[in-house]
C-alpha atoms as a PDB file:
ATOM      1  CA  UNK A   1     129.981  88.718  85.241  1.00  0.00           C
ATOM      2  CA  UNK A   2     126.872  86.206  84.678  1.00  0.00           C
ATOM      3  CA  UNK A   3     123.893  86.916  85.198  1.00  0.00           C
ATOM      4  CA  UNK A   4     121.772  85.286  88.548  1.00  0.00           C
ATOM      5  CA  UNK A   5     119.895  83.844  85.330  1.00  0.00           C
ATOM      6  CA  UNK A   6     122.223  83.519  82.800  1.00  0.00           C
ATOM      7  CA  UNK A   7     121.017  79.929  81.047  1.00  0.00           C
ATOM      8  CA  UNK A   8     117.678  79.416  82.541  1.00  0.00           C
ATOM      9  CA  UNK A   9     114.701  79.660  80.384  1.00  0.00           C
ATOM     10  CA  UNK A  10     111.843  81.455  81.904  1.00  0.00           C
ATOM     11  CA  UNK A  11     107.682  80.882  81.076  1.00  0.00           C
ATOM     12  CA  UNK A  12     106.111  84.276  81.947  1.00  0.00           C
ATOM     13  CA  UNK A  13     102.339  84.880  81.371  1.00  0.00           C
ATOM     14  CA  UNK A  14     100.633  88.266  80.809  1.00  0.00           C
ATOM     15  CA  UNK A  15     104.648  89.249  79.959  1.00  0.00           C
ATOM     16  CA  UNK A  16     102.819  91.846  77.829  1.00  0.00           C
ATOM     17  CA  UNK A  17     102.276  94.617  80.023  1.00  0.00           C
ATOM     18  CA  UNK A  18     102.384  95.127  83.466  1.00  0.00           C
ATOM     19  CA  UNK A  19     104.084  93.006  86.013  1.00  0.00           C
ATOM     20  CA  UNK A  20     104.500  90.448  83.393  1.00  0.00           C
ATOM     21  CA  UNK A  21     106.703  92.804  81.356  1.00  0.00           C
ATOM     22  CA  UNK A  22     108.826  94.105  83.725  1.00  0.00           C
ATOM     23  CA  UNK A  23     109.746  90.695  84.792  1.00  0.00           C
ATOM     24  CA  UNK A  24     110.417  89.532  81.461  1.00  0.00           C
ATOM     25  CA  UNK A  25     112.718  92.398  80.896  1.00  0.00           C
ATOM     26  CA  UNK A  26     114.275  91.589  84.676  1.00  0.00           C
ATOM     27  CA  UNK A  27     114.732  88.176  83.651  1.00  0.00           C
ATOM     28  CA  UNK A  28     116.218  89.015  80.645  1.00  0.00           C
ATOM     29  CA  UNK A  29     118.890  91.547  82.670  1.00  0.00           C
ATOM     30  CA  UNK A  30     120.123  88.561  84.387  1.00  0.00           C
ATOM     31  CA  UNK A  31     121.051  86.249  80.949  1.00  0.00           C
ATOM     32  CA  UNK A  32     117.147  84.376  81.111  1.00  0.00           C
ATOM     33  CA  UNK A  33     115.377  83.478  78.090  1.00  0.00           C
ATOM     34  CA  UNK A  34     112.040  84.652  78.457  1.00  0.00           C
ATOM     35  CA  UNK A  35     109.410  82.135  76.652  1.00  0.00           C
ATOM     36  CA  UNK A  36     106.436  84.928  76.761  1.00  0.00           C
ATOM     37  CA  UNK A  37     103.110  84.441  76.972  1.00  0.00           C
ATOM     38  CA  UNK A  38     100.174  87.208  76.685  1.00  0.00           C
ATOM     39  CA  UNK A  39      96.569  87.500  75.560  1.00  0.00           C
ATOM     40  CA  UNK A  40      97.864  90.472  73.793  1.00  0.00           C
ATOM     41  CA  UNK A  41      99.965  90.532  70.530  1.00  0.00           C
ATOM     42  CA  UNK A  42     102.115  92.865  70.623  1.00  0.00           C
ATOM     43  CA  UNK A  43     103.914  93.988  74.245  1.00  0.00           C
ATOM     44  CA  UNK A  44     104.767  97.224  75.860  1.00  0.00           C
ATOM     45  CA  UNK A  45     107.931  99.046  75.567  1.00  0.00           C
ATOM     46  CA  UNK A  46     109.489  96.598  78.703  1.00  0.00           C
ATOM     47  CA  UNK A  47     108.783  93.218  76.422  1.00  0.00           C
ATOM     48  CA  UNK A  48     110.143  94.931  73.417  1.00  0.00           C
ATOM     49  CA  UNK A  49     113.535  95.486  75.160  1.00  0.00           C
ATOM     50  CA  UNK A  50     113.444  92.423  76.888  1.00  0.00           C
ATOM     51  CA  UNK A  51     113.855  90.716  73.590  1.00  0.00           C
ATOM     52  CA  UNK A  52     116.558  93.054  72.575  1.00  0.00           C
ATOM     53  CA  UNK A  53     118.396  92.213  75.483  1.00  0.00           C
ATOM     54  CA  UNK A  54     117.832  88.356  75.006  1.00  0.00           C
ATOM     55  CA  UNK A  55     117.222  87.931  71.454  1.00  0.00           C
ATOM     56  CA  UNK A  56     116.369  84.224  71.592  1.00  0.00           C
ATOM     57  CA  UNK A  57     113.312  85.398  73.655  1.00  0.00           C
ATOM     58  CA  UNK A  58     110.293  84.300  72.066  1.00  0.00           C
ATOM     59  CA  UNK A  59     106.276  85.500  72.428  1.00  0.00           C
ATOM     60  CA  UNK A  60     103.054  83.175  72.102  1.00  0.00           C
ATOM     61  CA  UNK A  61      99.613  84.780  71.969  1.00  0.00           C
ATOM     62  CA  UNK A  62      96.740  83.551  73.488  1.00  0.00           C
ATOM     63  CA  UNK A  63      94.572  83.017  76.712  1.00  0.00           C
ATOM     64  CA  UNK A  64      95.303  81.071  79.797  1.00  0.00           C
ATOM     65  CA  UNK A  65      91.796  80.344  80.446  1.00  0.00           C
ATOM     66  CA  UNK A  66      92.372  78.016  77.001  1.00  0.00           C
ATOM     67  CA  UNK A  67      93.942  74.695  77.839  1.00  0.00           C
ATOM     68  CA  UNK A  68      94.878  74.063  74.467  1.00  0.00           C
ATOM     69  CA  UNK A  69      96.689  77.469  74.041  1.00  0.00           C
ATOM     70  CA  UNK A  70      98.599  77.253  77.209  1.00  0.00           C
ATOM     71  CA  UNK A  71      99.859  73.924  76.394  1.00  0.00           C
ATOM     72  CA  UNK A  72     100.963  74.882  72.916  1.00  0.00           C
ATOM     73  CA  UNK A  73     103.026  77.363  74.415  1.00  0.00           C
ATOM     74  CA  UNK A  74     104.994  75.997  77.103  1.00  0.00           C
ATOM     75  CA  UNK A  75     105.239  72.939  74.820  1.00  0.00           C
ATOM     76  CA  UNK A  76     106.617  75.342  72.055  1.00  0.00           C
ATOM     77  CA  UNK A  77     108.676  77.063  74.462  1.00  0.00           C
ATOM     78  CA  UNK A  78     109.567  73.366  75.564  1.00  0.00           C
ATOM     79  CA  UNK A  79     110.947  73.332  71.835  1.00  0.00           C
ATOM     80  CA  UNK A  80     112.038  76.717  70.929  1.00  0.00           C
ATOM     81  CA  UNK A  81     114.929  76.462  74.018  1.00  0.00           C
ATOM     82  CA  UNK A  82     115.093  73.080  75.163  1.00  0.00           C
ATOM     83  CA  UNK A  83     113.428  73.286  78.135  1.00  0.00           C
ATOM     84  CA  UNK A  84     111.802  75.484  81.191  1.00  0.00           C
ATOM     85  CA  UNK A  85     113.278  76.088  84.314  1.00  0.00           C
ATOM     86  CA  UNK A  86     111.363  79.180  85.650  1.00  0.00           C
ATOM     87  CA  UNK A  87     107.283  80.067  85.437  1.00  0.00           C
ATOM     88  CA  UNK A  88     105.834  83.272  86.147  1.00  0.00           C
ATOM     89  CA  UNK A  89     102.098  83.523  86.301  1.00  0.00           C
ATOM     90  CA  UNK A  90     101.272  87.172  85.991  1.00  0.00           C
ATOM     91  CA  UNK A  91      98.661  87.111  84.131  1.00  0.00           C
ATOM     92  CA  UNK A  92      95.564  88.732  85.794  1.00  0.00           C
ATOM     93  CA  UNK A  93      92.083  90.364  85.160  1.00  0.00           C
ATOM     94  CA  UNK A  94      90.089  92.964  88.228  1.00  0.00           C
ATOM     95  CA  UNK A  95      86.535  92.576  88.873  1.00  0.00           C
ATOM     96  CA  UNK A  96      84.259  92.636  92.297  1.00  0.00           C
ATOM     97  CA  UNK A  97      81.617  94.463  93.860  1.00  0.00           C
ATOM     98  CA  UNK A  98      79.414  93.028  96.612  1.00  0.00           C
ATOM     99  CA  UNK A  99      78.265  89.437  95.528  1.00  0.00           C
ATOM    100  CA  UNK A 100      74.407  90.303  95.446  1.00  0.00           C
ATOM    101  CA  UNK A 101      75.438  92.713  92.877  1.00  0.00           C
ATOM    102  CA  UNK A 102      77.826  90.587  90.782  1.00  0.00           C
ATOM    103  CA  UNK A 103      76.894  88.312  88.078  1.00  0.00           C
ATOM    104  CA  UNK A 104      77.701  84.517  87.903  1.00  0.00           C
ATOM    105  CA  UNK A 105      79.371  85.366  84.360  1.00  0.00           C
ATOM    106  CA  UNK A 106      81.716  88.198  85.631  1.00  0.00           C
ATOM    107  CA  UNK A 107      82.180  85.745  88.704  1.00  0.00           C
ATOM    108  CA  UNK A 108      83.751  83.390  86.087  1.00  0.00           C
ATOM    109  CA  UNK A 109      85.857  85.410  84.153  1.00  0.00           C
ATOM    110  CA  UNK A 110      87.762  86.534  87.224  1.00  0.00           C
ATOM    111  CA  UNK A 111      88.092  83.605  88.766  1.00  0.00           C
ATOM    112  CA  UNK A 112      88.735  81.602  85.864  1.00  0.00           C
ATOM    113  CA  UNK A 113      92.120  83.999  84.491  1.00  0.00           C
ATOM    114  CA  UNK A 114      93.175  84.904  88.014  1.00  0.00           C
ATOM    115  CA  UNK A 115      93.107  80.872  89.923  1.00  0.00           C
ATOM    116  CA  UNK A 116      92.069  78.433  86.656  1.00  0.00           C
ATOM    117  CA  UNK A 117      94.429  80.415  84.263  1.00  0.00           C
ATOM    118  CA  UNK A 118      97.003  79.667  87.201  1.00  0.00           C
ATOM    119  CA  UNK A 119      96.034  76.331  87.595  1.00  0.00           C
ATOM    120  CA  UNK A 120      96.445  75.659  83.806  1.00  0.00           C
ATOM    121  CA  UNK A 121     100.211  76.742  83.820  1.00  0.00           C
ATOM    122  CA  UNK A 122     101.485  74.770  86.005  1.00  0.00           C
ATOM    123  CA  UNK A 123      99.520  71.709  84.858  1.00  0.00           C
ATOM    124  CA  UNK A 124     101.126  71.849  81.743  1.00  0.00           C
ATOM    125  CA  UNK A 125     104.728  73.481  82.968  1.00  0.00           C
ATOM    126  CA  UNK A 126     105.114  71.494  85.901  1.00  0.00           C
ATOM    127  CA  UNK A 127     106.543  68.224  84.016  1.00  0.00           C
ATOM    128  CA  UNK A 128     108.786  70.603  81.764  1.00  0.00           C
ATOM    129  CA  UNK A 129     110.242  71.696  85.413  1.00  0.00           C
ATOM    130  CA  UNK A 130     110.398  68.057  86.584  1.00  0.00           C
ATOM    131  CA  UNK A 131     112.439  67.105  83.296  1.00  0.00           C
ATOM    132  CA  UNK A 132     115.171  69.534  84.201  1.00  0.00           C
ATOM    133  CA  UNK A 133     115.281  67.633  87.763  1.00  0.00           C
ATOM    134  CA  UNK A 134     113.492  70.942  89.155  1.00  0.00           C
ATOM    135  CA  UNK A 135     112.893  74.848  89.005  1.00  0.00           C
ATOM    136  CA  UNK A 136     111.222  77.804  90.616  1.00  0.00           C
ATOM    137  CA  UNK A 137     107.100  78.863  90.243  1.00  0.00           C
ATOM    138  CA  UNK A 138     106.252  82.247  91.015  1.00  0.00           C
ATOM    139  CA  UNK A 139     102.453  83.506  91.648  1.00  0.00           C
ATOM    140  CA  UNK A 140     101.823  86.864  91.195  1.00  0.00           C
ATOM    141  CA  UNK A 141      98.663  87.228  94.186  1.00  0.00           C
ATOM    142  CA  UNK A 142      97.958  90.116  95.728  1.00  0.00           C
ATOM    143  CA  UNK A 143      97.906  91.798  99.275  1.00  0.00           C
ATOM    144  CA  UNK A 144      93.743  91.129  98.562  1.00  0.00           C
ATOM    145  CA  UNK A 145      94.311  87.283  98.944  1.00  0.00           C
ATOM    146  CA  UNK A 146      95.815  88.388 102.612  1.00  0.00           C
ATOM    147  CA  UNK A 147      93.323  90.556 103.627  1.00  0.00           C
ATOM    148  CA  UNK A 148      89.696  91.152 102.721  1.00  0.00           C
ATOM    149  CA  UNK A 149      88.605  95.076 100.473  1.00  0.00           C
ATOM    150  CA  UNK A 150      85.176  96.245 100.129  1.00  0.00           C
ATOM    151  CA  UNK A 151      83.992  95.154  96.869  1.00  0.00           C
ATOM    152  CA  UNK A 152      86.982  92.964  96.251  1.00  0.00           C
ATOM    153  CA  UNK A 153      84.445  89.857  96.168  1.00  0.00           C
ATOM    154  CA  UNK A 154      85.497  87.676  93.574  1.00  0.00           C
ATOM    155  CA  UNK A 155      89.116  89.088  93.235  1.00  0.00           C
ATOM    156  CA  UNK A 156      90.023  88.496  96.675  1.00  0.00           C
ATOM    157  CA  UNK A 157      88.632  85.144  96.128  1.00  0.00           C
ATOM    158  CA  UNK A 158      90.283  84.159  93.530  1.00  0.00           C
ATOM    159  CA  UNK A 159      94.094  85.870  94.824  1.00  0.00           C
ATOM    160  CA  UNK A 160      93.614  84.125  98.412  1.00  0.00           C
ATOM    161  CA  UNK A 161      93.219  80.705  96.108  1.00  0.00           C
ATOM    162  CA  UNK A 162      96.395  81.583  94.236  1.00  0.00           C
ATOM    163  CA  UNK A 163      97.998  81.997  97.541  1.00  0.00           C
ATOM    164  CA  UNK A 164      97.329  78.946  98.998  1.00  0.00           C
ATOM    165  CA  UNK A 165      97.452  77.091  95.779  1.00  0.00           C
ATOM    166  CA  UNK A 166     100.926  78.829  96.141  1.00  0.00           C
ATOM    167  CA  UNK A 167     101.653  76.629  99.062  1.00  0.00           C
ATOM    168  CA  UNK A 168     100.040  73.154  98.208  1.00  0.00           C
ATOM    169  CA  UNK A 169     102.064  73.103  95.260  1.00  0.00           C
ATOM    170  CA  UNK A 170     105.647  74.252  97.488  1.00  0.00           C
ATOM    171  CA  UNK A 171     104.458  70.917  99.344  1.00  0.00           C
ATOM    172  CA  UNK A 172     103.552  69.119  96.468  1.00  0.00           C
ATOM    173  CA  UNK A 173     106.608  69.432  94.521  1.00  0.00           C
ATOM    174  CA  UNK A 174     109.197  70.283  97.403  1.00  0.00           C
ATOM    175  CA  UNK A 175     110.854  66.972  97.314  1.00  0.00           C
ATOM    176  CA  UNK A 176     111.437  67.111  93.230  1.00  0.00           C
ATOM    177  CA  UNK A 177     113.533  70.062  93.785  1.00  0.00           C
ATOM    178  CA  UNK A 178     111.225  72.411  92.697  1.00  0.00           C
ATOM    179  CA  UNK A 179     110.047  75.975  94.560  1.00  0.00           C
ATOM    180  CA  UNK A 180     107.008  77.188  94.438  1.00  0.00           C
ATOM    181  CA  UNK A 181     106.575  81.216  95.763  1.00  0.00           C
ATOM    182  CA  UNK A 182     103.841  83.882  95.459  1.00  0.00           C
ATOM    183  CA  UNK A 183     104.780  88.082  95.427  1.00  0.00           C
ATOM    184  CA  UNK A 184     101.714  89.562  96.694  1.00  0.00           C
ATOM    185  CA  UNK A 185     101.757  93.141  95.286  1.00  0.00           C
ATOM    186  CA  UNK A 186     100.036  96.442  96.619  1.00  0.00           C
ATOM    187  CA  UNK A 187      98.331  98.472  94.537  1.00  0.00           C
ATOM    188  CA  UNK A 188     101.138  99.185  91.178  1.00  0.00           C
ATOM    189  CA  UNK A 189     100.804 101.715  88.577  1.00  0.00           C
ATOM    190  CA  UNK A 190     100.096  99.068  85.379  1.00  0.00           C
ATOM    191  CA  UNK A 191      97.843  99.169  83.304  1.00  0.00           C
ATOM    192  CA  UNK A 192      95.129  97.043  84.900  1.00  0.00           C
ATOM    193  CA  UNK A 193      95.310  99.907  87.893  1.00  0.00           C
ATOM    194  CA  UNK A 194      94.908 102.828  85.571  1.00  0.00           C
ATOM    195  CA  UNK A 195      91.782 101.350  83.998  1.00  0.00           C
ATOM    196  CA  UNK A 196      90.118 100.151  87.392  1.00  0.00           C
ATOM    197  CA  UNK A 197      91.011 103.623  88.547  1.00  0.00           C
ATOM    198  CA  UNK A 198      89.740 105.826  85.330  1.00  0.00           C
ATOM    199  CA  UNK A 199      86.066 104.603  87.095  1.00  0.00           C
ATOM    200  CA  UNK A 200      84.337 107.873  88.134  1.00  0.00           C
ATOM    201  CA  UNK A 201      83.960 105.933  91.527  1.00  0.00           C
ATOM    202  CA  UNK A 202      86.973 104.265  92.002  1.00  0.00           C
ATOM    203  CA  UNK A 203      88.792 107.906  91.655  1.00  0.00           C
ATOM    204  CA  UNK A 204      87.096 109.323  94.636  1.00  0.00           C
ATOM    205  CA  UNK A 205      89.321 106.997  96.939  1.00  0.00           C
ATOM    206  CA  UNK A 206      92.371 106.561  95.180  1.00  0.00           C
ATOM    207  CA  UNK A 207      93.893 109.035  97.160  1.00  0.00           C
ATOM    208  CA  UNK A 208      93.004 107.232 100.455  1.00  0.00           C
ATOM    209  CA  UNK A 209      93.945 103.775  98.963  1.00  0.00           C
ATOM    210  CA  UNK A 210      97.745 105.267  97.958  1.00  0.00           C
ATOM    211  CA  UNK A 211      97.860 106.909 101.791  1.00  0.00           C
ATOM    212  CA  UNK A 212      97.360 103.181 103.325  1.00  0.00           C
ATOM    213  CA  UNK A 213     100.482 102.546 101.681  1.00  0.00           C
ATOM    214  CA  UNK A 214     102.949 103.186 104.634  1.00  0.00           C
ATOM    215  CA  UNK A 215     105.628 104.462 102.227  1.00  0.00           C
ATOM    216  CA  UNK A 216     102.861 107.206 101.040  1.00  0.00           C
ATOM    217  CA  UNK A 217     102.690 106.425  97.285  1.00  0.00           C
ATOM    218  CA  UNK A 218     101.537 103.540  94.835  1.00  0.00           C
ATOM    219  CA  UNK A 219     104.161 100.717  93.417  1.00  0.00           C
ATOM    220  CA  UNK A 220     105.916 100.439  89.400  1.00  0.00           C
ATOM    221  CA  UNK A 221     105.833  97.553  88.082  1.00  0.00           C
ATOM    222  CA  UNK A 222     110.188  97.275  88.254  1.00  0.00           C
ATOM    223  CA  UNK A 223     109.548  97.099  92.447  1.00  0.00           C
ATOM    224  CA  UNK A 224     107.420  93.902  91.885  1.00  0.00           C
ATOM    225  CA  UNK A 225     109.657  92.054  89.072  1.00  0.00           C
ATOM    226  CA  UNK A 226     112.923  92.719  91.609  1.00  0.00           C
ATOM    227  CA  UNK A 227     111.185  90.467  94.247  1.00  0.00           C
ATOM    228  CA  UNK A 228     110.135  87.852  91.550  1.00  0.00           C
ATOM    229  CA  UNK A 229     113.748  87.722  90.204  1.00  0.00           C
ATOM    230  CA  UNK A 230     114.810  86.904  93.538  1.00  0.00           C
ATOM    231  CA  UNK A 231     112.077  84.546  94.257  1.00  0.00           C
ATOM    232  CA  UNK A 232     112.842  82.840  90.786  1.00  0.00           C
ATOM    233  CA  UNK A 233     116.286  82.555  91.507  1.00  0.00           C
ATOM    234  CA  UNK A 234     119.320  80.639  93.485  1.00  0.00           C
ATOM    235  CA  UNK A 235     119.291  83.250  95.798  1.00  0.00           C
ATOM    236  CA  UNK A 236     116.019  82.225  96.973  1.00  0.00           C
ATOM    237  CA  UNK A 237     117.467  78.372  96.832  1.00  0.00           C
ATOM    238  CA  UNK A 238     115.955  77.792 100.524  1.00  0.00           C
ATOM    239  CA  UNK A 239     112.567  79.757 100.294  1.00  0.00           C
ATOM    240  CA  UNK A 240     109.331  77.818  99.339  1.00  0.00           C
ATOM    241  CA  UNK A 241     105.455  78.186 100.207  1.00  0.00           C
ATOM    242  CA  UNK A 242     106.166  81.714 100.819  1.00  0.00           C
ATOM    243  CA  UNK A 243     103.345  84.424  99.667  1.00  0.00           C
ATOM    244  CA  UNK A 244     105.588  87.360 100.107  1.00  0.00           C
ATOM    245  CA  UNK A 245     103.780  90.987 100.449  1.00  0.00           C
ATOM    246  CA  UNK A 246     105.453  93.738  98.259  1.00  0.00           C
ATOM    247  CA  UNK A 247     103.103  96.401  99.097  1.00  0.00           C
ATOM    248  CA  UNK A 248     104.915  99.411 100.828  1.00  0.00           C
ATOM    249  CA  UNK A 249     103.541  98.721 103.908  1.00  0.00           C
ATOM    250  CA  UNK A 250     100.109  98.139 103.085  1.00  0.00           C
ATOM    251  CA  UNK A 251      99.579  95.346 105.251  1.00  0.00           C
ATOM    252  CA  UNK A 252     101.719  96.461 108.122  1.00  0.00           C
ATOM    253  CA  UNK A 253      99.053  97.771 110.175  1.00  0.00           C
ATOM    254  CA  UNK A 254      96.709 101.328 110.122  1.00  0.00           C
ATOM    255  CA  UNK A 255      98.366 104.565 109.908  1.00  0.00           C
ATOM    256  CA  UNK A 256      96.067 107.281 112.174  1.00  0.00           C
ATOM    257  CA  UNK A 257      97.405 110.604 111.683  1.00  0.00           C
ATOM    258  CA  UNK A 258     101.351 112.019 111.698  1.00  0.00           C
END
């Protein structure tokens, strides 16, 4: 039985770890080439078997704040198998605190890998999508570009600009047969979460942050990839502009007691 994939080449940034991985090795389960894309070298154990599973898979290293790098990947990828019909943008950084407190430079880093890194891919993946007469963009956001967090500052900025960047470009490109979706994640055990949570501080209310989750615990990484697949493909063939929360209830309203 073929896969919901099975011939589509998929673009997935920060397919190292994380979210990125687990969708790469997703995408792979379903017959996708996965075209990956990660500041990082070498991948966790989820890349690794993603390329077992698709060997033709292939990995470029570098940074999508870099213009130069992101377009010598997708135009590699472009190369390497003939085409992209699928981009992931997982690729994401933390950072906040209240803005008196936050410096211009820590500002920029956020906000240039979470919304310009974003940006970047589909400037450059975008016409690879419009020479296969169309193809699916998912955004991974966050429930913080729904909904404000103390100290988010900067991260909430730059998720709520993914998320409506999310549905300029479903408006944009709607009529070229391409779809353009955002997942908006809880809180997922990944890397990035550990090290935000190994902070003395950030410990003290992890247990409150997982009990605002209305299913009682904190997402994997596989929960968040099975909502991209779907996103990414023909199921999905009449859903567009959509930033969909997959956060265990997180934003479904205040739990008091019980």
């Amino acid at each position: 039985m073929a896969g919901r994939l099975e011939g589509k080449v998929a673009f997935i940034t920060g397919a190292g770890s994380g979210i990125g991985a687990a969708c790469a090795l997703r995408f792979a389960e379903e017959g996708a080439v996965v075209a990956g894309f990660d500041l990082r070298e070498e991948g966790e154990e989820d890349w690794h078997e993603a390329q077992r599973v698709a060997p033709a898979s292939s990995f470029a290293c570098g940074d999508v704040r870099d213009e130069a790098a992101v377009r010598g990947a997708i135009e590699g990828a472009v190369e390497a198998h003939g085409g992209i019909d699928i981009v992931v943008n997982s690729a994401g950084v933390a950072g906040g605190g209240p803005v008196h407190l936050l410096e211009a430079d820590d500002w920029d880093q956020v906000m240039d890998v979470n919304l310009k890194g974003t940006y970047l891919v589909a400037r450059h993946a975008v016409p690879a999508l419009l020479a296969r007469g169309g193809g699916s963009i998912v955004h991974v956001a966050s429930v913080e570009g729904l909904e404000g967090f103390m100290g988010g500052s900067v991260y909430n900025a730059s998720k709520g600009g993914v998320v409506l960047l999310t549905k300029n470009m479903a408006i944009d490109y709607a009529r070229s047969g391409i779809r353009v979706n955002a997942v908006c994640p809880g809180f997922i055990e990944t890397p990035l979460f550990r090290s935000v949570f190994a902070h003395e501080g950030a410990r003290a209310f992890q247990e409150q942050i997982r009990e605002a989750h209305q299913l009682g615990r904190f997402g994997r990484p596989i929960e968040i990839a099975n909502a991209v697949l779907f996103l990414a493909s023909d199921e999905a063939s009449f859903v567009t502009g959509v930033a969909l929360p997959v956060d265990g209830g997180y934003t479904a309203g205040h739990r008091f007691g019980g």
